[in-house]
C-alpha atoms as a PDB file:
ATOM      1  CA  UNK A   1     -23.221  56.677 -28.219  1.00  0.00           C
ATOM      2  CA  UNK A   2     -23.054  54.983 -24.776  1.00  0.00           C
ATOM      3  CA  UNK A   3     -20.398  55.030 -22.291  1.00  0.00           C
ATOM      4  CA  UNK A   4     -20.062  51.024 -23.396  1.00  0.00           C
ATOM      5  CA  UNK A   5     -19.638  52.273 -26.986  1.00  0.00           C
ATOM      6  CA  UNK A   6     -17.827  54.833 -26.463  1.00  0.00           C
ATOM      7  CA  UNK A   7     -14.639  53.098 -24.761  1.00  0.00           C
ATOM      8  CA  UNK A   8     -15.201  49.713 -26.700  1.00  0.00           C
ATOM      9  CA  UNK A   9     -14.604  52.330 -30.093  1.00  0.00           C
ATOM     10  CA  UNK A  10     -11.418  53.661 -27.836  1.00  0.00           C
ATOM     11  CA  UNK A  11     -10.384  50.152 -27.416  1.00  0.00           C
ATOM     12  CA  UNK A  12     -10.387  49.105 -31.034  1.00  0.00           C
ATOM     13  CA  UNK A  13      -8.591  52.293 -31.469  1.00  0.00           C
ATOM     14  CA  UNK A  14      -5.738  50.849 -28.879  1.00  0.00           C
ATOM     15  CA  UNK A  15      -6.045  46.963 -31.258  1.00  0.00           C
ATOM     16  CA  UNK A  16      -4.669  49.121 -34.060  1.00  0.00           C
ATOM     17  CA  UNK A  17      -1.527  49.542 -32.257  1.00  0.00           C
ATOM     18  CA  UNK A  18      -0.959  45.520 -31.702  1.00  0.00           C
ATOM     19  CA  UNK A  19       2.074  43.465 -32.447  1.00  0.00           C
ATOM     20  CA  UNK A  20       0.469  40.173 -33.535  1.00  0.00           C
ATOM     21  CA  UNK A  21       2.423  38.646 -36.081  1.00  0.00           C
ATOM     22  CA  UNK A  22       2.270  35.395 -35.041  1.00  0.00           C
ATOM     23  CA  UNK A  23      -1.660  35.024 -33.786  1.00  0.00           C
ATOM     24  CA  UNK A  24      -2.846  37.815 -36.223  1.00  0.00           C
ATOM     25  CA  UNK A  25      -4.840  38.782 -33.674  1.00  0.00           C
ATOM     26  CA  UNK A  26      -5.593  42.191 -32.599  1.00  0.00           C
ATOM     27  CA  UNK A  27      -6.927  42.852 -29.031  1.00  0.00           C
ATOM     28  CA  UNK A  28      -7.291  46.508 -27.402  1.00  0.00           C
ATOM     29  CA  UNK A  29      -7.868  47.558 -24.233  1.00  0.00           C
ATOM     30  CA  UNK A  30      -8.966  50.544 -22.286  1.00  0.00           C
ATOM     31  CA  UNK A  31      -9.117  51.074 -18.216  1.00  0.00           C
ATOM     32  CA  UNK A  32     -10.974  53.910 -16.869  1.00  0.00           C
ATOM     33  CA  UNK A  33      -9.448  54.742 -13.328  1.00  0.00           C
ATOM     34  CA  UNK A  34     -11.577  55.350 -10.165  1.00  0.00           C
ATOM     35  CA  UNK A  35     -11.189  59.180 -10.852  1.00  0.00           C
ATOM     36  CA  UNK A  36     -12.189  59.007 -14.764  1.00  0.00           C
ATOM     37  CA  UNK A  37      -8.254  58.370 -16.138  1.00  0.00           C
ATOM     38  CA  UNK A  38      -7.942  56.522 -19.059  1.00  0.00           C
ATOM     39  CA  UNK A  39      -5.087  54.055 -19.853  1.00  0.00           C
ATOM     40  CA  UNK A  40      -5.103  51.989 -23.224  1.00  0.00           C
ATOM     41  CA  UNK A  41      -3.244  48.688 -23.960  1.00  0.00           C
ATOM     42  CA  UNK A  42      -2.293  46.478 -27.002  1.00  0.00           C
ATOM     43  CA  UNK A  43      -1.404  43.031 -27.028  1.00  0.00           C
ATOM     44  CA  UNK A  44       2.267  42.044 -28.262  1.00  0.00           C
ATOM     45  CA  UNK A  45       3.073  39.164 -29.245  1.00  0.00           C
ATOM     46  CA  UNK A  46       6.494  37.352 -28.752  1.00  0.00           C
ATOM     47  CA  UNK A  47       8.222  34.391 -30.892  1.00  0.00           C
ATOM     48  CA  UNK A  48       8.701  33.103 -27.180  1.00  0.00           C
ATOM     49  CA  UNK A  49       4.805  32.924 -27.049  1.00  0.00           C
ATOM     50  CA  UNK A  50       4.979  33.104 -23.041  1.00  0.00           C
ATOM     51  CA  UNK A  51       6.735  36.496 -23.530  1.00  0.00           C
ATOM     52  CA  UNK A  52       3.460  37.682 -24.672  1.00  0.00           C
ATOM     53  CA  UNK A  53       1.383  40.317 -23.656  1.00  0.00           C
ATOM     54  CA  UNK A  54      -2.236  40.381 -23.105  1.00  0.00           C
ATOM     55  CA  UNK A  55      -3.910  43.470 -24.009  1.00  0.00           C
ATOM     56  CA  UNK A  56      -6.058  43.981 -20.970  1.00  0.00           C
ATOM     57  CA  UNK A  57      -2.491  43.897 -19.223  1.00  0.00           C
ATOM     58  CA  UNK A  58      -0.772  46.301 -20.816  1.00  0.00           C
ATOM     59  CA  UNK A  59      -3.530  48.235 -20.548  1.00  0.00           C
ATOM     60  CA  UNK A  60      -3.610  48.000 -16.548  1.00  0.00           C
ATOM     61  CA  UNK A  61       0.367  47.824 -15.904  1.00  0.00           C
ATOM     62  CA  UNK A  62       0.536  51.119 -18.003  1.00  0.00           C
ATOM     63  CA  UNK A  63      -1.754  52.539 -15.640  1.00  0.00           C
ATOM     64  CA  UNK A  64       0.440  50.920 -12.627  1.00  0.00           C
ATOM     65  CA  UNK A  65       3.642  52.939 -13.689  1.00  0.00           C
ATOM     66  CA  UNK A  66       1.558  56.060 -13.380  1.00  0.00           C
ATOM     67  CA  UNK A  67       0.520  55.263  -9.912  1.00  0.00           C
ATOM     68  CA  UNK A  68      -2.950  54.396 -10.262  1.00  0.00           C
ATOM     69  CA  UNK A  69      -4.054  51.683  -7.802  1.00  0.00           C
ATOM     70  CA  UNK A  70      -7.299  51.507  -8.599  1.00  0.00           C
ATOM     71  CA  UNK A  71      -9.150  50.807 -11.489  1.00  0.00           C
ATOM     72  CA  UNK A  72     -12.781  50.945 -12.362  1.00  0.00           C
ATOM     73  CA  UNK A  73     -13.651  49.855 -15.662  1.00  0.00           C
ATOM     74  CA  UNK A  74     -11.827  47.539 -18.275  1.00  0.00           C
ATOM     75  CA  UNK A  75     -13.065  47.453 -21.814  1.00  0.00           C
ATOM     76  CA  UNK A  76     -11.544  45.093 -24.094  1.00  0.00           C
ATOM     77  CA  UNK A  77     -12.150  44.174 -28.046  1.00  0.00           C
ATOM     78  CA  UNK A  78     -10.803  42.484 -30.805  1.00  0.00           C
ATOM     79  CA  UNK A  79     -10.619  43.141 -34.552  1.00  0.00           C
ATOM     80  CA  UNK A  80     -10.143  40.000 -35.960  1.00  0.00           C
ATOM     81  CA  UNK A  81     -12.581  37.419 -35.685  1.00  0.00           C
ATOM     82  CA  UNK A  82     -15.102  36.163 -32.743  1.00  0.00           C
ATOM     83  CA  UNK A  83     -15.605  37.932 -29.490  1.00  0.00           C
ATOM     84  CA  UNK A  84     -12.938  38.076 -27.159  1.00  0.00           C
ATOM     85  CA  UNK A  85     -12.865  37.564 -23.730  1.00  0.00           C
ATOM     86  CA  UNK A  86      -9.821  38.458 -20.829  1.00  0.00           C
ATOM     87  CA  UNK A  87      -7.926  35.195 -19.863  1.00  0.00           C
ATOM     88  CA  UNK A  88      -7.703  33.882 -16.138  1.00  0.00           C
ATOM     89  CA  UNK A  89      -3.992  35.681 -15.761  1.00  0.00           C
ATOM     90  CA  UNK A  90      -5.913  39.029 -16.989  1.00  0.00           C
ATOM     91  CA  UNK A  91      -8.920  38.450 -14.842  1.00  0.00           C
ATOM     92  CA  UNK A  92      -6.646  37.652 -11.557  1.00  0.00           C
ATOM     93  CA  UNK A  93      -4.645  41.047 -12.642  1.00  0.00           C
ATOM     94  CA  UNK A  94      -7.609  43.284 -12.467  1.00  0.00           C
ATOM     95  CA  UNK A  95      -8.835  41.556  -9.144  1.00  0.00           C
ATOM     96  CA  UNK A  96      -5.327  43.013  -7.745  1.00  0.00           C
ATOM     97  CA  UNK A  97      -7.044  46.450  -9.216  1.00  0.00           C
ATOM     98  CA  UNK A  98     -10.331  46.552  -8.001  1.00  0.00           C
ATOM     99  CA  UNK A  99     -11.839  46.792 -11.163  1.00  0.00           C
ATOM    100  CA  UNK A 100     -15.947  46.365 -10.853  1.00  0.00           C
ATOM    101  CA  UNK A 101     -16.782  46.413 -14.291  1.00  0.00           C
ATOM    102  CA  UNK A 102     -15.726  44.445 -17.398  1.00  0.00           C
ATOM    103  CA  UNK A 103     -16.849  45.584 -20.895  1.00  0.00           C
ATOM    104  CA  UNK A 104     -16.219  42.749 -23.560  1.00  0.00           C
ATOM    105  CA  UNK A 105     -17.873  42.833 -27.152  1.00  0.00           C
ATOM    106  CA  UNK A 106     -20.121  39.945 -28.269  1.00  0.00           C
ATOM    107  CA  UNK A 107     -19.979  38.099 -32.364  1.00  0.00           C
ATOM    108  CA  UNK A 108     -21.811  41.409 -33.838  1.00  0.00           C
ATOM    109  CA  UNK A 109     -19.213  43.682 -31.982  1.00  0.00           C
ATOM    110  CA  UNK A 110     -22.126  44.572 -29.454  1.00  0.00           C
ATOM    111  CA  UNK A 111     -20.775  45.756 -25.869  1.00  0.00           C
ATOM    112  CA  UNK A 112     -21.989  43.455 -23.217  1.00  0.00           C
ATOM    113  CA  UNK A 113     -20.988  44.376 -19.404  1.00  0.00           C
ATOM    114  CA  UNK A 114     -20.072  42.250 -16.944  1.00  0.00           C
ATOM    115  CA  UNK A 115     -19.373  42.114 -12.998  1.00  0.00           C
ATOM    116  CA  UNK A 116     -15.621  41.070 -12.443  1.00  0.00           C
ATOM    117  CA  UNK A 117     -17.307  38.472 -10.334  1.00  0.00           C
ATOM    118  CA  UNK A 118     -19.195  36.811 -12.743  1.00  0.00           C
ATOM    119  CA  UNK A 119     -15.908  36.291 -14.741  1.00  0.00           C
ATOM    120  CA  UNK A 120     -13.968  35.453 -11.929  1.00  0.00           C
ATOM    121  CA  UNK A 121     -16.079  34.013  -8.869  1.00  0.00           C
ATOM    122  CA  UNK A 122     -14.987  33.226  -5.885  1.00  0.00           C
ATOM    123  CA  UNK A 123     -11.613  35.347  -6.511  1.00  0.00           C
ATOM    124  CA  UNK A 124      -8.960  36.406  -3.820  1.00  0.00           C
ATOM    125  CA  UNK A 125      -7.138  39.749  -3.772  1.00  0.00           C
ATOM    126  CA  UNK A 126      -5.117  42.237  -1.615  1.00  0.00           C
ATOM    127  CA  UNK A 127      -7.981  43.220   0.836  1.00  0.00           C
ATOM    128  CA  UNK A 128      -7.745  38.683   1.267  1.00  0.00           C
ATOM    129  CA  UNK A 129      -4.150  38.680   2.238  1.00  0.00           C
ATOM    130  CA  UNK A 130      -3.673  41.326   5.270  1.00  0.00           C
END
């Protein structure tokens, strides 16, 4: 199994835990720190569907309350249905993080990696604002 694999499988472990009861749709998430820490993430859903969580946030702010400030990877699936892939709130959030690397599934569940930047060109972050 390869490192993709391996923390797409921990992610779909982390979609188990979603509250989705109004999307029925269950997205996990996993961040691997700059040091090799691992943080997982759900998302949870809200009848106030603005409320809502992404999974790929929960993921990184539970890594924020433990002080990280830096975060490598982010690997992210779904269980139900198509591939899923981190919307632009998510994608500005791990700019803020540094993350480099983006693991998303494709239709047969596949890991495909990607370079934050090709999700999110021409971004700003902290580094652009001193």
């Amino acid at each position: 199994m390869t490192d993709a694999q391996r923390l797409i499988a921990e992610a779909a472990t982390a979609a188990e835990q979603s509250y989705s009861p109004y999307s029925h749709y269950r997205v996990g998430a996993v961040v691997v720190t700059s040091d090799g820490v691992e943080y997982r993430g759900c998302n949870v859903e809200n009848a106030a569907y603005g409320a809502s969580i992404c999974a790929e946030a929960n993921a990184i702010t539970n890594a924020a309350a433990h002080g990280v400030r830096s975060i490598d990877t982010v690997a992210v699936t779904c269980l139900d249905g198509a591939a899923c892939s981190p919307c632009g709130n998510c994608r500005q959030i791990m700019r803020e993080f540094g993350v480099r690397r983006v693991i998303l599934t494709d239709d047969a569940g596949d890991p495909v990696e990607y370079a934050l930047d090709e999700l999110l060109p021409r971004s700003f972050g902290p580094e652009d604002l001193e």
